[in-house]
N, C-alpha and C. Protein backbone atom coordinates (compact mmCIF):
# COMPACT_ATOMS: atom_id res chain seq x y z
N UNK A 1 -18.18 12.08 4.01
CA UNK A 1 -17.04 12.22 3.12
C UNK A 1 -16.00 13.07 3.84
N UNK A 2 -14.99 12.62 3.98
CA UNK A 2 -13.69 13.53 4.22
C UNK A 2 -13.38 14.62 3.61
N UNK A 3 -12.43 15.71 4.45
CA UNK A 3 -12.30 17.08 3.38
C UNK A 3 -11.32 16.67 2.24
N UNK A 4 -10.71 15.78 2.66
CA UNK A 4 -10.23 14.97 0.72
C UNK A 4 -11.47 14.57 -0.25
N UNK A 5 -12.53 14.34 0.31
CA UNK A 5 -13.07 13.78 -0.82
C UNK A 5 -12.96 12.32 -0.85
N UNK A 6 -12.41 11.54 0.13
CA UNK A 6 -12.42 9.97 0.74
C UNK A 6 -13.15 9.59 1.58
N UNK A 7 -14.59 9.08 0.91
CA UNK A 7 -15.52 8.02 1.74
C UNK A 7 -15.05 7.32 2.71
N UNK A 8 -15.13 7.82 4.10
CA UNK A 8 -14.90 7.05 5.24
C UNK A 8 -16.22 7.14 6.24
N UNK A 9 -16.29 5.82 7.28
CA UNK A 9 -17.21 5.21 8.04
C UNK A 9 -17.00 6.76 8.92
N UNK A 10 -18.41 6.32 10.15
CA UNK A 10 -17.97 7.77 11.14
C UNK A 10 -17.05 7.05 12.09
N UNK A 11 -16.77 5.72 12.11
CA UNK A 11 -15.46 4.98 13.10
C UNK A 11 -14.48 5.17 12.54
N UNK A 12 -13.83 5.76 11.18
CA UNK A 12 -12.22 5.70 10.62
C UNK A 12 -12.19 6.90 10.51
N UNK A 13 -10.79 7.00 10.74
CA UNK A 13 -10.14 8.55 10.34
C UNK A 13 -9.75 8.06 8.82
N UNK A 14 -9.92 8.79 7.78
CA UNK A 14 -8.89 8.86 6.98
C UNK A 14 -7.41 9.49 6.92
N UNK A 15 -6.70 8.95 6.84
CA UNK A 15 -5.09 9.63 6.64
C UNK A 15 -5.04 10.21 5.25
N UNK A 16 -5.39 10.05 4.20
CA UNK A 16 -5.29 10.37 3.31
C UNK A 16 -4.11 10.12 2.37
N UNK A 17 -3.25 9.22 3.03
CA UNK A 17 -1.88 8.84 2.35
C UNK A 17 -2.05 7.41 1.51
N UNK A 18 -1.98 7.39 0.52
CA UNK A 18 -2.31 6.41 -0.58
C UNK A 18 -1.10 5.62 -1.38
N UNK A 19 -0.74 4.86 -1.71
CA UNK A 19 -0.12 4.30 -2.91
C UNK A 19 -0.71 3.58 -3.70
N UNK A 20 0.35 3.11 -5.16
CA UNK A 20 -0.62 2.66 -5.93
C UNK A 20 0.54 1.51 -6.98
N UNK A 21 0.77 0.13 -6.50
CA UNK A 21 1.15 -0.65 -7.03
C UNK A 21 0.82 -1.61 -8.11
N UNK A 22 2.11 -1.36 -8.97
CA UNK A 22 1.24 -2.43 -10.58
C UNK A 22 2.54 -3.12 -11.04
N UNK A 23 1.96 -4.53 -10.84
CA UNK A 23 3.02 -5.30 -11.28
C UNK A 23 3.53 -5.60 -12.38
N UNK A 24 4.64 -5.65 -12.33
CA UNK A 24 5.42 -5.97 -14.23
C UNK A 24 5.90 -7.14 -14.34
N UNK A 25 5.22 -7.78 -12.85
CA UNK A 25 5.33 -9.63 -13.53
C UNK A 25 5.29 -10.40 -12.65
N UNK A 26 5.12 -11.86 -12.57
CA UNK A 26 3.67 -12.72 -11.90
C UNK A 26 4.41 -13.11 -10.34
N UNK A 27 3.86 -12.27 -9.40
CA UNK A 27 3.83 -12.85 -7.85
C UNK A 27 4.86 -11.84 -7.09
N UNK A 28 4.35 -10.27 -7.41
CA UNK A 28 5.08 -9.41 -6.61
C UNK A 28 4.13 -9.67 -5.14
N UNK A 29 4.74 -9.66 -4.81
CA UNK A 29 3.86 -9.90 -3.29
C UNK A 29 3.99 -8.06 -2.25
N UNK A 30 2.94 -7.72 -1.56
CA UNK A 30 2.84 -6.84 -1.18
C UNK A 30 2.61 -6.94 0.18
N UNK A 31 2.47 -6.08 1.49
CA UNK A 31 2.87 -6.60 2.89
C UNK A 31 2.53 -5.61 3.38
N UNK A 32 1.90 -5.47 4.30
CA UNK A 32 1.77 -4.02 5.33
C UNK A 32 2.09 -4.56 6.71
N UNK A 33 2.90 -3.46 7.25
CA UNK A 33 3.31 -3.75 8.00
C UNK A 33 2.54 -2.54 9.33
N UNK A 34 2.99 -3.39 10.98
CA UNK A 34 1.87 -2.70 12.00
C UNK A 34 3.03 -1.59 12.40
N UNK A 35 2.41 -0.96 13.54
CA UNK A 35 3.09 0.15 14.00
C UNK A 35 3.24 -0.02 15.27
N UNK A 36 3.92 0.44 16.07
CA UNK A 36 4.18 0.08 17.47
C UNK A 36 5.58 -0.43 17.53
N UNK A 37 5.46 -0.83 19.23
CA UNK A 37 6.86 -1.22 19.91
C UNK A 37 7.12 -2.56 18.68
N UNK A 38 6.54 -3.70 18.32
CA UNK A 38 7.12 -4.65 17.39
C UNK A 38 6.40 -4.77 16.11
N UNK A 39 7.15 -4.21 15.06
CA UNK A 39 6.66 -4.45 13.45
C UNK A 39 6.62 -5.54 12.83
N UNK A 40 5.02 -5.78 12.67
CA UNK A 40 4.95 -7.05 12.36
C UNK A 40 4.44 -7.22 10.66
N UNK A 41 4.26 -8.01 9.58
CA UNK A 41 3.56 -8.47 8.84
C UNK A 41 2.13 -8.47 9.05
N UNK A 42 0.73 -7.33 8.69
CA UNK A 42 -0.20 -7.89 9.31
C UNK A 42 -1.17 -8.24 7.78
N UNK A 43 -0.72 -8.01 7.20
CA UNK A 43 -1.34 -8.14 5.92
C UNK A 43 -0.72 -8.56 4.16
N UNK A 44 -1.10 -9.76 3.47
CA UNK A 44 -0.28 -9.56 2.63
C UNK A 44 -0.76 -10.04 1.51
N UNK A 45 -0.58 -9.38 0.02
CA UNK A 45 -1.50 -9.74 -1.05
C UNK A 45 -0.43 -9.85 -2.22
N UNK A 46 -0.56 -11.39 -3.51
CA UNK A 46 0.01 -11.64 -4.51
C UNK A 46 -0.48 -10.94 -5.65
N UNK A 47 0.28 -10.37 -5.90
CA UNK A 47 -0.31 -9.76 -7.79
C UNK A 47 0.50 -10.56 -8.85
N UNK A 48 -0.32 -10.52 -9.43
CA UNK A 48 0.56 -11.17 -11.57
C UNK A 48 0.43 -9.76 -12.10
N UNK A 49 1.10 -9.98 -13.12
CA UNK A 49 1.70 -9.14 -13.99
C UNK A 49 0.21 -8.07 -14.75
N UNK A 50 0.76 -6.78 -14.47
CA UNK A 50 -0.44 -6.41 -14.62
C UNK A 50 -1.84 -6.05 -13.92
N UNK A 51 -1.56 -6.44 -12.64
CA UNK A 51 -2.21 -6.16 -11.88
C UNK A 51 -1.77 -4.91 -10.70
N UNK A 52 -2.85 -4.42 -9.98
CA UNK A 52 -3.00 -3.22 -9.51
C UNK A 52 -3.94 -2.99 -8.20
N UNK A 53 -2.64 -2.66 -7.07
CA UNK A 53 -3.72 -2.71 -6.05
C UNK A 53 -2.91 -1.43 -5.26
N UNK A 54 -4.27 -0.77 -5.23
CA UNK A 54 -4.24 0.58 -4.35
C UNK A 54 -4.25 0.91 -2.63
N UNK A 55 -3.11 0.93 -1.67
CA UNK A 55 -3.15 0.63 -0.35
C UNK A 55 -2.90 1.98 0.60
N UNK A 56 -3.55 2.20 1.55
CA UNK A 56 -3.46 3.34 2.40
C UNK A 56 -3.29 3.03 3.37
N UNK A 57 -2.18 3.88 4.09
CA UNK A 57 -1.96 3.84 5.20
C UNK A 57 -2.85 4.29 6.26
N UNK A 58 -2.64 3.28 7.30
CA UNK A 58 -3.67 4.14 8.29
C UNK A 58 -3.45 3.64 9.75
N UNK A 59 -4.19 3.32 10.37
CA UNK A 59 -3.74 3.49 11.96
C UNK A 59 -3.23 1.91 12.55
N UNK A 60 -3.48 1.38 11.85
CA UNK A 60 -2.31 -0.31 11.80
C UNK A 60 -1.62 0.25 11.12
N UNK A 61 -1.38 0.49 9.86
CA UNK A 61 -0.42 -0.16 8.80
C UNK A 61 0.53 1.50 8.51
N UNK A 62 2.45 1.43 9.29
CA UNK A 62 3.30 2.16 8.99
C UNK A 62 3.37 2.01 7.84
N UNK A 63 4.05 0.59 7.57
CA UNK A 63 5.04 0.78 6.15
C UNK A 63 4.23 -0.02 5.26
N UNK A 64 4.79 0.03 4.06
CA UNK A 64 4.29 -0.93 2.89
C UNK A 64 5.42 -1.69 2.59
N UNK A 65 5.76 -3.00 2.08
CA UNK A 65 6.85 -3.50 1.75
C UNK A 65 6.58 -4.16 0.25
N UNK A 66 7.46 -4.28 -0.75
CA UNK A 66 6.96 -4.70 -2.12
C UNK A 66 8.01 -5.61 -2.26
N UNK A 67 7.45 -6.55 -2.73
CA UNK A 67 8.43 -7.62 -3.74
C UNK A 67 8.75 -8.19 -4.58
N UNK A 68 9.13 -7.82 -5.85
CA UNK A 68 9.22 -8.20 -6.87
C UNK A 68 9.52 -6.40 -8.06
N UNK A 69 9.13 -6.91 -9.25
CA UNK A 69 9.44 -6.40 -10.05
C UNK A 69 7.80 -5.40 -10.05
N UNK A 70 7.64 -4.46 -9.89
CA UNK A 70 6.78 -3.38 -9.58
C UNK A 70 6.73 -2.06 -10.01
N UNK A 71 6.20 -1.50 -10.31
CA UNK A 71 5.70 0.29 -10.13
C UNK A 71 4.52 0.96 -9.23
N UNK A 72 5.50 1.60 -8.50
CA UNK A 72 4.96 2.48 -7.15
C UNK A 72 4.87 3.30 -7.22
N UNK A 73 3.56 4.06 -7.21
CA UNK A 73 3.23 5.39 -7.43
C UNK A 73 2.65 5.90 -6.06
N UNK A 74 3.25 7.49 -5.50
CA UNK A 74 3.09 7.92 -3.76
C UNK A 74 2.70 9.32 -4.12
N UNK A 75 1.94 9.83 -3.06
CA UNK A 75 2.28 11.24 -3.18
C UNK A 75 3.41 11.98 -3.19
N UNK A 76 4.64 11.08 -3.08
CA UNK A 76 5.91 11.83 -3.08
C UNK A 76 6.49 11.75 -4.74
N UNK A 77 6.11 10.88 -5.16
CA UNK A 77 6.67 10.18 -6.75
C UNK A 77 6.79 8.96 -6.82
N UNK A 78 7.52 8.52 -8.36
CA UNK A 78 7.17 7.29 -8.58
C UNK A 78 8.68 6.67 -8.53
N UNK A 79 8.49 5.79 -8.26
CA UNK A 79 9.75 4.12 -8.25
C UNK A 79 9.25 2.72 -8.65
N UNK A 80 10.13 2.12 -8.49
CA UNK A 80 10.08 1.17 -9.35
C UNK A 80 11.08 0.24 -8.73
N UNK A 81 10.14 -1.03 -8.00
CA UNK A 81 11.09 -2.09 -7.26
C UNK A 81 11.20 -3.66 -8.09
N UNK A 82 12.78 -4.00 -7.91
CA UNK A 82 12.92 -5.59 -8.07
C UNK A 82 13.91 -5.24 -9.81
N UNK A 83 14.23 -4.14 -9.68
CA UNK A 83 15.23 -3.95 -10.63
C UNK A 83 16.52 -4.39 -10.86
């Protein structure tokens, strides 16, 4: 267990940086993106309305990208995309 308290393998670091997306309606699409010299798309998942998926950053994935009508909750605060 990590000194957060986040179950990780003895091969991963945890970063400990989390978000937490919930959709407010059908086919926000979600995207992580890589890190390095070219940022790519390496991952990407559809939600419907109402649904909720929790994503951490870590040693691929810089950014998160959201699309649609959403609520994003960070350790920094909350927003709200596709307004």
């Amino acid at each position: 267990m990590g000194m957060d308290g986040v179950m990780v393998s003895e091969d991963e670091e945890p970063s400990g940086r989390y978000i937490v997306v919930k959709a407010l309606e059908d086919g926000v699409v979600i995207m992580g993106l890589t890190r390095g010299k070219d940022t790519r798309s390496h991952h990407s998942e559809r939600l419907d309305a109402g649904e909720v998926l929790v994503a951490q950053f870590t040693e691929l994935t810089a950014a998160i990208k959201v699309r649609g009508k959403a609520e994003i909750l960070t350790d920094v605060g909350k927003v709200a995309s596709g307004l």
